[in-house]
PDB file of N, CA and C in Angstrom:
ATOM      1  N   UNK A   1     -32.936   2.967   9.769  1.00  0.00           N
ATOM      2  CA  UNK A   1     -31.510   2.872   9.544  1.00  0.00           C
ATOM      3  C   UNK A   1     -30.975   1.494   9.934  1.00  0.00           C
ATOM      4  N   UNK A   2     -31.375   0.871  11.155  1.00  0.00           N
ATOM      5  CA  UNK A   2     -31.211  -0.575  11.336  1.00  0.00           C
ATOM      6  C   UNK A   2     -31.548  -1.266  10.461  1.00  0.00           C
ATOM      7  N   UNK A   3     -32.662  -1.234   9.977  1.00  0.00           N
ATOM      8  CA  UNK A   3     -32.911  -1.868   9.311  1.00  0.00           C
ATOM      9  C   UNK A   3     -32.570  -2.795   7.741  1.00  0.00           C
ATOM     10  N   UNK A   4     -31.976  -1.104   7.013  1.00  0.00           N
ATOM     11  CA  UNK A   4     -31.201  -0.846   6.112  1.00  0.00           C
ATOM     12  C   UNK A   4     -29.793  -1.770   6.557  1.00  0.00           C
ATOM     13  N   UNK A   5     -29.254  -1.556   7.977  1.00  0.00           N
ATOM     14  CA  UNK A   5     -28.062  -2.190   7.862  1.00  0.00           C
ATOM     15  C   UNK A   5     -27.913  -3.607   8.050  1.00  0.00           C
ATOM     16  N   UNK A   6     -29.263  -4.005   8.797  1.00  0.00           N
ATOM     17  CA  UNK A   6     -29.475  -5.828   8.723  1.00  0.00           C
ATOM     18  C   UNK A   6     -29.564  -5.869   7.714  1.00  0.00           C
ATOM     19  N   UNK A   7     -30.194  -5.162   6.247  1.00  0.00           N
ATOM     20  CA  UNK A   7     -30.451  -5.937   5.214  1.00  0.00           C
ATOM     21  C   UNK A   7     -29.094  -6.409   4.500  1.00  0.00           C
ATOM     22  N   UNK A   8     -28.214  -6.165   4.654  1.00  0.00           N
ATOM     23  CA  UNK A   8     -27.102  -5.692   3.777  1.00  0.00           C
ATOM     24  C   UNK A   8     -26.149  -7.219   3.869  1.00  0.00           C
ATOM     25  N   UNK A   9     -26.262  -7.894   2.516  1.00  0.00           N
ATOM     26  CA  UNK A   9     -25.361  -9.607   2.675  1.00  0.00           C
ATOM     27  C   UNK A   9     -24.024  -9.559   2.866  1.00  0.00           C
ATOM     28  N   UNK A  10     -23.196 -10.566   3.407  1.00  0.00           N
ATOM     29  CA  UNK A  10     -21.833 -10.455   3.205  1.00  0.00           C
ATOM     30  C   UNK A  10     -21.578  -9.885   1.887  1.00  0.00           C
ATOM     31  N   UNK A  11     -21.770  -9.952   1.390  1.00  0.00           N
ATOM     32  CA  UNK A  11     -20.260  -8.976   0.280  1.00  0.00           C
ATOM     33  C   UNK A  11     -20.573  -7.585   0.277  1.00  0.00           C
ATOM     34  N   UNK A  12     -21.615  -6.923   0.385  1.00  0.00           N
ATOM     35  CA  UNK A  12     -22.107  -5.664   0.885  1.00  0.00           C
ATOM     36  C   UNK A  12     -21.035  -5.411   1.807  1.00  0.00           C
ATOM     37  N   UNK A  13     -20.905  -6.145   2.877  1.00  0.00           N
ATOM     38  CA  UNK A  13     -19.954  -6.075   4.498  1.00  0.00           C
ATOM     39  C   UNK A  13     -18.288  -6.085   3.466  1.00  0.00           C
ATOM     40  N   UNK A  14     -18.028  -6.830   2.680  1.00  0.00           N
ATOM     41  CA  UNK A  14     -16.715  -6.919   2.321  1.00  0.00           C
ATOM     42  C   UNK A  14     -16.469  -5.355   1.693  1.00  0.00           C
ATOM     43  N   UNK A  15     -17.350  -4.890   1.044  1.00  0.00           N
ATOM     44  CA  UNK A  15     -17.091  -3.741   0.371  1.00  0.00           C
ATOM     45  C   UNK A  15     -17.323  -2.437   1.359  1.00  0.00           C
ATOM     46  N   UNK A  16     -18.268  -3.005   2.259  1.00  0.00           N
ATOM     47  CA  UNK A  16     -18.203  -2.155   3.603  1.00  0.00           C
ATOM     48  C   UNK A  16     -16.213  -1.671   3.910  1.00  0.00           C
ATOM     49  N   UNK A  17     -16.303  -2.897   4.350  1.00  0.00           N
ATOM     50  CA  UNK A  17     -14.758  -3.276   5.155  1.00  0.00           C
ATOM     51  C   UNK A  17     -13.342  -2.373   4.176  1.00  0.00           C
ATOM     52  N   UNK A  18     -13.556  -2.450   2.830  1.00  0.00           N
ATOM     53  CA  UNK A  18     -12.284  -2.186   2.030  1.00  0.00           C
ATOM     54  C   UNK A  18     -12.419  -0.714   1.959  1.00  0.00           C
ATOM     55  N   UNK A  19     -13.775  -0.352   1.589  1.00  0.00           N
ATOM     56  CA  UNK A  19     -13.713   1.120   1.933  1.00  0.00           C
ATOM     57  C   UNK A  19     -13.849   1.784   3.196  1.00  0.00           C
ATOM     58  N   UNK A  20     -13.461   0.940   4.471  1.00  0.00           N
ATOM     59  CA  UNK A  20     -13.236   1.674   5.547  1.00  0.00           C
ATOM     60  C   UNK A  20     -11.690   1.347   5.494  1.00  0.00           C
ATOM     61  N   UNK A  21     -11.281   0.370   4.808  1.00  0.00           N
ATOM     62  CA  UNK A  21      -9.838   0.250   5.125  1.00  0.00           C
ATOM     63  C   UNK A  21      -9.043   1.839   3.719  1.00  0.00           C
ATOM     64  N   UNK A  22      -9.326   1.946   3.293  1.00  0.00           N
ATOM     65  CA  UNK A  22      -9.181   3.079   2.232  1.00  0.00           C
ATOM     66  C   UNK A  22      -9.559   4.368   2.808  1.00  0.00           C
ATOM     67  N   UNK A  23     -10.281   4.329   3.382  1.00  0.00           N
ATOM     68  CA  UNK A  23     -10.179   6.038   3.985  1.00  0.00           C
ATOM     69  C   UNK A  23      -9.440   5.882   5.132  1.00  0.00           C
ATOM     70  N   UNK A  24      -9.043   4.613   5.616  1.00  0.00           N
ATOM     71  CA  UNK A  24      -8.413   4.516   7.170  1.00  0.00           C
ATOM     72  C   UNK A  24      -6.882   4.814   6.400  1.00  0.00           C
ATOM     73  N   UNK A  25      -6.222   4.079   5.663  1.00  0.00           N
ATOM     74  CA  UNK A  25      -5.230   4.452   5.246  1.00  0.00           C
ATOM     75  C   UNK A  25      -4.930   6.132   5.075  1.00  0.00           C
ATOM     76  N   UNK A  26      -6.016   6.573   4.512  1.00  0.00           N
ATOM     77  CA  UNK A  26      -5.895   7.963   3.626  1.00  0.00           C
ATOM     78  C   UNK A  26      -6.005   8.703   5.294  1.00  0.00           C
ATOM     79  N   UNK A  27      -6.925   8.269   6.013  1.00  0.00           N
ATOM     80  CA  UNK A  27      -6.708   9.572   7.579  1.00  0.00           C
ATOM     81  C   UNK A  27      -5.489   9.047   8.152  1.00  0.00           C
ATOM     82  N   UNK A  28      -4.461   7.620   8.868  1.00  0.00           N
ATOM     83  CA  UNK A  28      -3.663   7.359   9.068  1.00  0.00           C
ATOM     84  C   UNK A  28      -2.070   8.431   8.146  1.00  0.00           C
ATOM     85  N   UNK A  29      -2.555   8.358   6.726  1.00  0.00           N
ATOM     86  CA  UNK A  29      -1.188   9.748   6.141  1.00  0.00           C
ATOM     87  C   UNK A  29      -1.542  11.078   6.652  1.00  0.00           C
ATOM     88  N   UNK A  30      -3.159  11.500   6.704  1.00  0.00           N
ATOM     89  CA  UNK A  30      -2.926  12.627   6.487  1.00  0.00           C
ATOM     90  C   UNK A  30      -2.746  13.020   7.946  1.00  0.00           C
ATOM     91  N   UNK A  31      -2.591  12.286   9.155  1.00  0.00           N
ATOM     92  CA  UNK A  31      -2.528  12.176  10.765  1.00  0.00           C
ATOM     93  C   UNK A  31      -1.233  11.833  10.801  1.00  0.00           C
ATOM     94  N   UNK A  32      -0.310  11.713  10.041  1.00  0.00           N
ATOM     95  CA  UNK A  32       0.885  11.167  10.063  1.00  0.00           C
ATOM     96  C   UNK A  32       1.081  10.056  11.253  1.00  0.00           C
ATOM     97  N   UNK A  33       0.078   8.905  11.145  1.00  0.00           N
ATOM     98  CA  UNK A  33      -0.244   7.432  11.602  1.00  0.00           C
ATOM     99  C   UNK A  33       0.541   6.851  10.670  1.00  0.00           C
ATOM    100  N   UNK A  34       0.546   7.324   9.576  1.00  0.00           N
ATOM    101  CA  UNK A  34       0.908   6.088   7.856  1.00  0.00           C
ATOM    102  C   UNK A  34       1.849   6.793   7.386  1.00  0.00           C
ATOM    103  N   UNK A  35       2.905   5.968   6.741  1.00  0.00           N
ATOM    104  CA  UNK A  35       4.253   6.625   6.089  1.00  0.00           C
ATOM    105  C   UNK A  35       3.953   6.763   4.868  1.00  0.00           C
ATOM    106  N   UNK A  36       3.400   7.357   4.133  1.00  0.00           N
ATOM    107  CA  UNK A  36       3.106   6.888   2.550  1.00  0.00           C
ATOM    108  C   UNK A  36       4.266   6.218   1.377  1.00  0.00           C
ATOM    109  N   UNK A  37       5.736   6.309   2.144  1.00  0.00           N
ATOM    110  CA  UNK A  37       6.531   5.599   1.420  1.00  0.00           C
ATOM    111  C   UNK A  37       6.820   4.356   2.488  1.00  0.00           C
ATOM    112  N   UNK A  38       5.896   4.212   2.873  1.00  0.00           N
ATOM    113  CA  UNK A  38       6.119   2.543   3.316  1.00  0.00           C
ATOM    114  C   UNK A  38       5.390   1.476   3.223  1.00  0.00           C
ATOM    115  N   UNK A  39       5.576   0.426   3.404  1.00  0.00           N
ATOM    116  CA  UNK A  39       4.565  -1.196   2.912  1.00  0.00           C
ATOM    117  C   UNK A  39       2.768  -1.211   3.374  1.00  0.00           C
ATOM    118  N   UNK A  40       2.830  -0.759   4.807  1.00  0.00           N
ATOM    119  CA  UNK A  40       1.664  -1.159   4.980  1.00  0.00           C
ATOM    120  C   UNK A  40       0.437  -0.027   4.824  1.00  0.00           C
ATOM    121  N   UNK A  41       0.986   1.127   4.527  1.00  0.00           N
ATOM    122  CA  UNK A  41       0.148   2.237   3.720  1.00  0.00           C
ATOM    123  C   UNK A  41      -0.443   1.140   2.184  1.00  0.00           C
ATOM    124  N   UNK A  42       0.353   1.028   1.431  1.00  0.00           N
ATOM    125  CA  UNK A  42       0.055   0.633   0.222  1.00  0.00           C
ATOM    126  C   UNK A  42      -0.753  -1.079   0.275  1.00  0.00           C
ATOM    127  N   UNK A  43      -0.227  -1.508   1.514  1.00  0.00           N
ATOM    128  CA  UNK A  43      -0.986  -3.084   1.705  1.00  0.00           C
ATOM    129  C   UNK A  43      -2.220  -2.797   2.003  1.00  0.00           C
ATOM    130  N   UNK A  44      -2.668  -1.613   3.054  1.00  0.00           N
ATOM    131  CA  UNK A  44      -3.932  -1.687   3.283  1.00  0.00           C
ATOM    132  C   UNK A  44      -4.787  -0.939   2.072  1.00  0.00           C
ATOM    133  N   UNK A  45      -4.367  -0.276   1.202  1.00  0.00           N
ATOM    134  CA  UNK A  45      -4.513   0.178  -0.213  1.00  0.00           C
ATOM    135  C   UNK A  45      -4.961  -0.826  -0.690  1.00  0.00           C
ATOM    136  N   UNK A  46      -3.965  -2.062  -1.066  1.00  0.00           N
ATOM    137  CA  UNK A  46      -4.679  -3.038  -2.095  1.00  0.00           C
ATOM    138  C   UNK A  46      -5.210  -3.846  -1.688  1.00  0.00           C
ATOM    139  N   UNK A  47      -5.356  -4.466  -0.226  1.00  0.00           N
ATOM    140  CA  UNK A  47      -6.485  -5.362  -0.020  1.00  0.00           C
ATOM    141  C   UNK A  47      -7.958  -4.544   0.027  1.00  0.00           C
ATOM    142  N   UNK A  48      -8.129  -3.053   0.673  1.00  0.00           N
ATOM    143  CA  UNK A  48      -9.034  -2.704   0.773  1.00  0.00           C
ATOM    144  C   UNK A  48      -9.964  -2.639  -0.596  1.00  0.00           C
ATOM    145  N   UNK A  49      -8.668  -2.237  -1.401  1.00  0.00           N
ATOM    146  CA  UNK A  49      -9.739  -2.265  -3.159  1.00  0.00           C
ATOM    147  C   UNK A  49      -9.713  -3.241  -3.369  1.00  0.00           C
ATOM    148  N   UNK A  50      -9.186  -4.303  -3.287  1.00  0.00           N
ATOM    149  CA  UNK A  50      -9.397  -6.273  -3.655  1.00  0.00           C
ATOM    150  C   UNK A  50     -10.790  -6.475  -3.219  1.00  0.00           C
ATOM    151  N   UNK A  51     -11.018  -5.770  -1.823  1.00  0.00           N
ATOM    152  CA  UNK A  51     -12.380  -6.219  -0.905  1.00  0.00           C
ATOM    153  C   UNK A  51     -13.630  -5.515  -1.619  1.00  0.00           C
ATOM    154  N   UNK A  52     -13.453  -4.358  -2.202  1.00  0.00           N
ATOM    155  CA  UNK A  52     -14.180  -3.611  -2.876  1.00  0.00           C
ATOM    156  C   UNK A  52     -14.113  -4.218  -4.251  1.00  0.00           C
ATOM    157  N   UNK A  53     -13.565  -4.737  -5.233  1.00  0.00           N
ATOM    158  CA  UNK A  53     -13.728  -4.952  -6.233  1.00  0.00           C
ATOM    159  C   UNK A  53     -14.337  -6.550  -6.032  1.00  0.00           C
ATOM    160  N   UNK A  54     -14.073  -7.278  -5.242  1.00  0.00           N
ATOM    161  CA  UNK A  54     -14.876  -8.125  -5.099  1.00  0.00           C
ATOM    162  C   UNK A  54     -16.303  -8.013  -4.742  1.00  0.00           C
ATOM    163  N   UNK A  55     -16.616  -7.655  -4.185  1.00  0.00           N
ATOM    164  CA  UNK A  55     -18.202  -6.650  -3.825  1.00  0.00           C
ATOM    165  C   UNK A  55     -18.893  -6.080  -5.212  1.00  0.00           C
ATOM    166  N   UNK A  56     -17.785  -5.317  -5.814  1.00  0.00           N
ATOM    167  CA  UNK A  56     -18.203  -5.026  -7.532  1.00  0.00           C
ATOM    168  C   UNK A  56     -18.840  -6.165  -8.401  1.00  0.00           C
ATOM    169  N   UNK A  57     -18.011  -7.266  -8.060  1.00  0.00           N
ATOM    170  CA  UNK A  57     -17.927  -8.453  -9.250  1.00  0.00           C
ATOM    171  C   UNK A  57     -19.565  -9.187  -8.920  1.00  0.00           C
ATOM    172  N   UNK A  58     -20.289  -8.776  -7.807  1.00  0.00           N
ATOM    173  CA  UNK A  58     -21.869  -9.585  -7.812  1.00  0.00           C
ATOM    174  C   UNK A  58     -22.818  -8.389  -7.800  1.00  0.00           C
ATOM    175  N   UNK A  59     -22.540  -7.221  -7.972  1.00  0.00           N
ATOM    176  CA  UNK A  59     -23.128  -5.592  -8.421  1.00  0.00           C
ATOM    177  C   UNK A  59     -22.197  -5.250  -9.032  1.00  0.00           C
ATOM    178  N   UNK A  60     -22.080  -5.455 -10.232  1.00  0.00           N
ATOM    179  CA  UNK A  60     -21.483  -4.173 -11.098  1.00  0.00           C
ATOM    180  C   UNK A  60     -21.736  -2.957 -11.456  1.00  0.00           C
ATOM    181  N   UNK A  61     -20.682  -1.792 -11.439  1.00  0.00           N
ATOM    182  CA  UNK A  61     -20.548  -0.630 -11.863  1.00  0.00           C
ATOM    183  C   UNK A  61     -19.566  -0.150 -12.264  1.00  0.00           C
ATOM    184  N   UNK A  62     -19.697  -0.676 -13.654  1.00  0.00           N
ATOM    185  CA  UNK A  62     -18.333   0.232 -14.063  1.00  0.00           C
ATOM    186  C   UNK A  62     -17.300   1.380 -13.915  1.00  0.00           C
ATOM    187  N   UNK A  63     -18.061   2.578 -13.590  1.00  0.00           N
ATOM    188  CA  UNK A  63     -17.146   3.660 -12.848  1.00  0.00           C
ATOM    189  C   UNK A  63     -16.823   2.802 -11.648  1.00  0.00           C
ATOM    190  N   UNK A  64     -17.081   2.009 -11.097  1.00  0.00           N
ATOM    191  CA  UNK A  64     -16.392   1.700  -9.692  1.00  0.00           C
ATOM    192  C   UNK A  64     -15.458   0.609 -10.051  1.00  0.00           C
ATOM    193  N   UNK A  65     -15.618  -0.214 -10.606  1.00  0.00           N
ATOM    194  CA  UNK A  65     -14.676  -0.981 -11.223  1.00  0.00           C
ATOM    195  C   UNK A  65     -13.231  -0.721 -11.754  1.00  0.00           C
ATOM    196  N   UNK A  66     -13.487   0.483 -12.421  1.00  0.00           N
ATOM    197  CA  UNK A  66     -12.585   1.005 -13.073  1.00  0.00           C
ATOM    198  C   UNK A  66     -11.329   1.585 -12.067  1.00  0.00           C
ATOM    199  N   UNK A  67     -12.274   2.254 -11.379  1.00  0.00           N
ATOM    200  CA  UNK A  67     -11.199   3.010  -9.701  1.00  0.00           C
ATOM    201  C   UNK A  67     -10.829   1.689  -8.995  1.00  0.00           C
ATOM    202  N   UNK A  68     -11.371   0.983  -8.727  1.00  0.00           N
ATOM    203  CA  UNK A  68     -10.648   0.104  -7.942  1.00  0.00           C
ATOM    204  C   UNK A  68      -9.144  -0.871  -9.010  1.00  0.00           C
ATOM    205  N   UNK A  69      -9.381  -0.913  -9.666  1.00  0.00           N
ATOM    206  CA  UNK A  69      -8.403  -1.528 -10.725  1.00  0.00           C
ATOM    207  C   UNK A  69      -7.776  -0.414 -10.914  1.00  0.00           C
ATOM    208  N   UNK A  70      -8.044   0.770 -11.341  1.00  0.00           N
ATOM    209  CA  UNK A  70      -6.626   1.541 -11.052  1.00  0.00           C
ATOM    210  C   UNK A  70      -6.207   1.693  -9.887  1.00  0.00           C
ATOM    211  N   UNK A  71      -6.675   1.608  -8.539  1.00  0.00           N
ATOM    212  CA  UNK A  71      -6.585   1.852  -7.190  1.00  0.00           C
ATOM    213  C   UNK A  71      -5.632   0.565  -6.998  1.00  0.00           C
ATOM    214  N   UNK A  72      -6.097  -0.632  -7.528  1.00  0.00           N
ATOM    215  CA  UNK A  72      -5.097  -1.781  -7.555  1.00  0.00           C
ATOM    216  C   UNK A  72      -3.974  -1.248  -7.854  1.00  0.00           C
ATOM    217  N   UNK A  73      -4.004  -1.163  -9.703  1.00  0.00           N
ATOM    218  CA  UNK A  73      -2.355  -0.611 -10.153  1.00  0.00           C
ATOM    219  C   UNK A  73      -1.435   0.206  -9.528  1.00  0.00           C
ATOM    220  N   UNK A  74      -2.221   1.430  -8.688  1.00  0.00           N
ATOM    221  CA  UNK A  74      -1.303   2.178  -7.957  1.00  0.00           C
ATOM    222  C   UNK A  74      -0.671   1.135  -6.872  1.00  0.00           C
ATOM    223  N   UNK A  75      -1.454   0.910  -5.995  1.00  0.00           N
ATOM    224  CA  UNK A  75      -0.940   0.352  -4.450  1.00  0.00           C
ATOM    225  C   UNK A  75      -0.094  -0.827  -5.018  1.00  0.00           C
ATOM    226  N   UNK A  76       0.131  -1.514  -6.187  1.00  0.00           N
ATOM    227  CA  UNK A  76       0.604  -2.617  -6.573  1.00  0.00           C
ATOM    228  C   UNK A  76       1.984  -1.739  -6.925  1.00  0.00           C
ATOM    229  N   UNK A  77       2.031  -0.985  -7.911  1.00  0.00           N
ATOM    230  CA  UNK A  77       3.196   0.254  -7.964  1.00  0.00           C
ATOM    231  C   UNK A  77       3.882   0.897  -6.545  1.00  0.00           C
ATOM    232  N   UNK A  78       3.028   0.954  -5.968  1.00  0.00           N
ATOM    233  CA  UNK A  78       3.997   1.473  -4.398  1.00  0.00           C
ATOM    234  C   UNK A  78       4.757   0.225  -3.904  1.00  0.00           C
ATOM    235  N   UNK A  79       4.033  -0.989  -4.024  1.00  0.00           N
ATOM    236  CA  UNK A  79       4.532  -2.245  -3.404  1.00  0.00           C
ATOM    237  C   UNK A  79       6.110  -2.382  -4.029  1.00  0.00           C
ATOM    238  N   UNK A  80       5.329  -2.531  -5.088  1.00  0.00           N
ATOM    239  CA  UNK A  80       6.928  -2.137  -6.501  1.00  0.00           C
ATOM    240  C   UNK A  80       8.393  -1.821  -6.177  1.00  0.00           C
ATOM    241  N   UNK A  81       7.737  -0.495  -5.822  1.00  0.00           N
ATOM    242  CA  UNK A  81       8.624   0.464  -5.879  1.00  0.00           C
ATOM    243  C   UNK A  81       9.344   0.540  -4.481  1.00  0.00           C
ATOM    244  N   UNK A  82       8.586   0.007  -3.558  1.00  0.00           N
ATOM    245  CA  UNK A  82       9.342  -0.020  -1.954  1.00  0.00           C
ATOM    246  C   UNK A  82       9.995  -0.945  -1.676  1.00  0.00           C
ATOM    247  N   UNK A  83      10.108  -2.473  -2.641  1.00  0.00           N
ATOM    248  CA  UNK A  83      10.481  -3.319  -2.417  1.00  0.00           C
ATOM    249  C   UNK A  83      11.332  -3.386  -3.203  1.00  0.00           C
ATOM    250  N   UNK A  84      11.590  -2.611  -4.717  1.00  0.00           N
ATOM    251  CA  UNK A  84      13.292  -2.196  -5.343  1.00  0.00           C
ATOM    252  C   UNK A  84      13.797  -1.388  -4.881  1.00  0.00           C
ATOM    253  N   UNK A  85      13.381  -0.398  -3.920  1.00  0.00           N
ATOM    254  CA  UNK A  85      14.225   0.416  -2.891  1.00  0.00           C
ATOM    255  C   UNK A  85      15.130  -0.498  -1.932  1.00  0.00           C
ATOM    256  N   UNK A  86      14.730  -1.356  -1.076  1.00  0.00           N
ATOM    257  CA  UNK A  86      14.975  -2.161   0.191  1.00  0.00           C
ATOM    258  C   UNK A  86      16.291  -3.153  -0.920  1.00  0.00           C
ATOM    259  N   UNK A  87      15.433  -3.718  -2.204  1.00  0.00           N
ATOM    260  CA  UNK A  87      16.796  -4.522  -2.094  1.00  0.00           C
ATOM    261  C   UNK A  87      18.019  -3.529  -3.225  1.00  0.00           C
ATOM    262  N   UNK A  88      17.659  -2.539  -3.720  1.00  0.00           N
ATOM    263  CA  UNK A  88      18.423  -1.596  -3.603  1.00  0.00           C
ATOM    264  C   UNK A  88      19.742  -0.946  -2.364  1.00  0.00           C
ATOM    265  N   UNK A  89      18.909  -0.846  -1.428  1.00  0.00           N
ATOM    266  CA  UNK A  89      19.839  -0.909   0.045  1.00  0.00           C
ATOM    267  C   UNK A  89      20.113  -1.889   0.456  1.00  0.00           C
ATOM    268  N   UNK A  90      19.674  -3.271   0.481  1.00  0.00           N
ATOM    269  CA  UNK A  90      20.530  -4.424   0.745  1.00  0.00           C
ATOM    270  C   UNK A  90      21.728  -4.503  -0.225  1.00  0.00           C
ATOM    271  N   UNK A  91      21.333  -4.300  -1.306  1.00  0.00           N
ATOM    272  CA  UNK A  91      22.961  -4.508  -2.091  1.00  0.00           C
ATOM    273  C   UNK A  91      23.859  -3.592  -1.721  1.00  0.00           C
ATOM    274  N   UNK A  92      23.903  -2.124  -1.512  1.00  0.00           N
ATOM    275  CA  UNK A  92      24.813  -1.252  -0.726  1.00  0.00           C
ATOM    276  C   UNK A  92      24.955  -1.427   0.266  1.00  0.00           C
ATOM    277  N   UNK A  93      24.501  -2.203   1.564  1.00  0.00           N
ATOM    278  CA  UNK A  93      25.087  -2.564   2.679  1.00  0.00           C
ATOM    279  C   UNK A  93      25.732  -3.644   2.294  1.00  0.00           C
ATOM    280  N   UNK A  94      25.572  -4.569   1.105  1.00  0.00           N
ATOM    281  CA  UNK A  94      26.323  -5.897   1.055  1.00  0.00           C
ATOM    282  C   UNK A  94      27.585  -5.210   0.654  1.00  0.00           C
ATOM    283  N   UNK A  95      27.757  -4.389  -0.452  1.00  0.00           N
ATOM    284  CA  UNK A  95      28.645  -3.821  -1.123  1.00  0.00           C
ATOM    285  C   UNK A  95      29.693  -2.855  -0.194  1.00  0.00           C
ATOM    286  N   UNK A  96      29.258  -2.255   1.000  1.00  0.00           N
ATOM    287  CA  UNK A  96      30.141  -1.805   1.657  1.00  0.00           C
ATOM    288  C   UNK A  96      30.416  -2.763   2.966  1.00  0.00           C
ATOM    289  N   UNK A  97      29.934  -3.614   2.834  1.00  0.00           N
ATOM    290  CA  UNK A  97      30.444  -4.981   3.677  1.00  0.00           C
ATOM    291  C   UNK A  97      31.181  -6.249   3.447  1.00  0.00           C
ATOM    292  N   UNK A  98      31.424  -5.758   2.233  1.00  0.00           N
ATOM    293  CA  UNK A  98      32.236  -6.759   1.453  1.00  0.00           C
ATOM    294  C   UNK A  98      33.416  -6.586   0.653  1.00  0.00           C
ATOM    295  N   UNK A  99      33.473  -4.920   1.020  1.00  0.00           N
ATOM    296  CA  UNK A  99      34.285  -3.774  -0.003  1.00  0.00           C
ATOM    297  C   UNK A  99      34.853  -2.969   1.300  1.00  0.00           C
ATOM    298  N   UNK A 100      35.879  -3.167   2.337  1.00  0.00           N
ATOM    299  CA  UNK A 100      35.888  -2.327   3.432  1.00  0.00           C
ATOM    300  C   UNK A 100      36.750  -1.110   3.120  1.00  0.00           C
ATOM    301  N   UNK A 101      37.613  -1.162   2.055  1.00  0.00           N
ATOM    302  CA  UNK A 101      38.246  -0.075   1.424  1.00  0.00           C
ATOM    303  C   UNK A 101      37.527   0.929   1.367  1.00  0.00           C
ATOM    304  N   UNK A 102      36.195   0.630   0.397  1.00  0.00           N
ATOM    305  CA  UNK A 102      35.466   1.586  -0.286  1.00  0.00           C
ATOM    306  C   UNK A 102      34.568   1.987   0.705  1.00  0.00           C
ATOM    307  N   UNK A 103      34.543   1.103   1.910  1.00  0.00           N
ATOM    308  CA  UNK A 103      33.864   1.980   2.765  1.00  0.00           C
ATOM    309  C   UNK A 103      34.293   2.722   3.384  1.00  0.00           C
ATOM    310  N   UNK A 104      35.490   2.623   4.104  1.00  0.00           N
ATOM    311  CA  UNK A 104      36.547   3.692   4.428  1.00  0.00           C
ATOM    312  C   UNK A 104      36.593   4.808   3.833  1.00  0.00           C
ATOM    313  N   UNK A 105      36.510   4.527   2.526  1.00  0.00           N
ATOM    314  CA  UNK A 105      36.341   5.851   1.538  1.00  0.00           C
ATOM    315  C   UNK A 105      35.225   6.759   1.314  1.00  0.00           C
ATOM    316  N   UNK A 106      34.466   6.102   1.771  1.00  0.00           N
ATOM    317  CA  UNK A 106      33.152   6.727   1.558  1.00  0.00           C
ATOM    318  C   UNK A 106      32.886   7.191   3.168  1.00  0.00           C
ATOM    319  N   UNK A 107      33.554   6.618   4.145  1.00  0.00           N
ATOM    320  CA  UNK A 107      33.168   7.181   5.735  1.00  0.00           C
ATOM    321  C   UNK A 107      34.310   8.475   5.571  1.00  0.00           C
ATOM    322  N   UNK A 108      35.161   8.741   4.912  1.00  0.00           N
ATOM    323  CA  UNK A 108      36.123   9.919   4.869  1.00  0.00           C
ATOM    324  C   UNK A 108      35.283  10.581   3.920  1.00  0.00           C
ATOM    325  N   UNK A 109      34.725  10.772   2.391  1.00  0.00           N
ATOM    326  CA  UNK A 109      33.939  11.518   1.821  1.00  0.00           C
ATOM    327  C   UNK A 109      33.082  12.001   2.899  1.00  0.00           C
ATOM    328  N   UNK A 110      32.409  11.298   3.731  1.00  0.00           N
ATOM    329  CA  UNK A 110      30.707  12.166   4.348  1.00  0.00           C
ATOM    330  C   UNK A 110      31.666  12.870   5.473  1.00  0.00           C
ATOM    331  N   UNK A 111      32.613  12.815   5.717  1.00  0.00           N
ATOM    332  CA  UNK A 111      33.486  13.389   7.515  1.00  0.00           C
ATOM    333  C   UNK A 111      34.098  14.802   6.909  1.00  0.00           C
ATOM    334  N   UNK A 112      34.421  14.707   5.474  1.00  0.00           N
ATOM    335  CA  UNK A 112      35.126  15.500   5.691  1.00  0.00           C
ATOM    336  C   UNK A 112      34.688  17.442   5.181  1.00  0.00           C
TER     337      UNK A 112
END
């Protein structure tokens, strides 16, 4: 078994590394460690398959190729999507900070 694991070159180790960072993500949600609607769930998502698809690109395998490039598209889609949320809520805090009427109005809507 040592042996097996001295043999193994850096990019072996990179693809090591991305698929420990990919199941670390996946036990971090299901341990509620990881927010799954937040940044660094989905960051350690796409570097871990970056690290793995690089590892692919000097052994190829197409079924694995394929998952990691969709594994990309997703975690690239969460990135997406969490970062038009945030400036989504920056413009409504600008908007009720710049609008004190309408915030008034809207602190009497939730009170009453």
């Amino acid at each position: 078994m040592i042996d097996y694991l001295i043999s193994f070159n850096f990019l072996d180790w990179i693809g090591i590394i991305g698929s420990l960072m990919i199941a670390g993500a996946y036990y971090g949600v299901s341990n509620n460690h990881l927010v799954p609607e937040k940044l660094p769930f989905h960051l350690i998502n796409l570097i871990g398959s970056t690290l793995i698809l690089i590892s692919l690109y000097f052994k190829p395998n197409p079924g694995a190729i394929l998952i990691e490039i969709l594994w990309i598209f997703i975690a690239s889609l969460g990135i997406y999507n969490f970062l038009l949320k945030k400036i989504h809520h920056s413009k409504s805090i600008w908007f009720l900070r710049n609008y004190p009427i309408e915030n008034t109005l809207v602190r009497a809507w939730r009170n009453r």
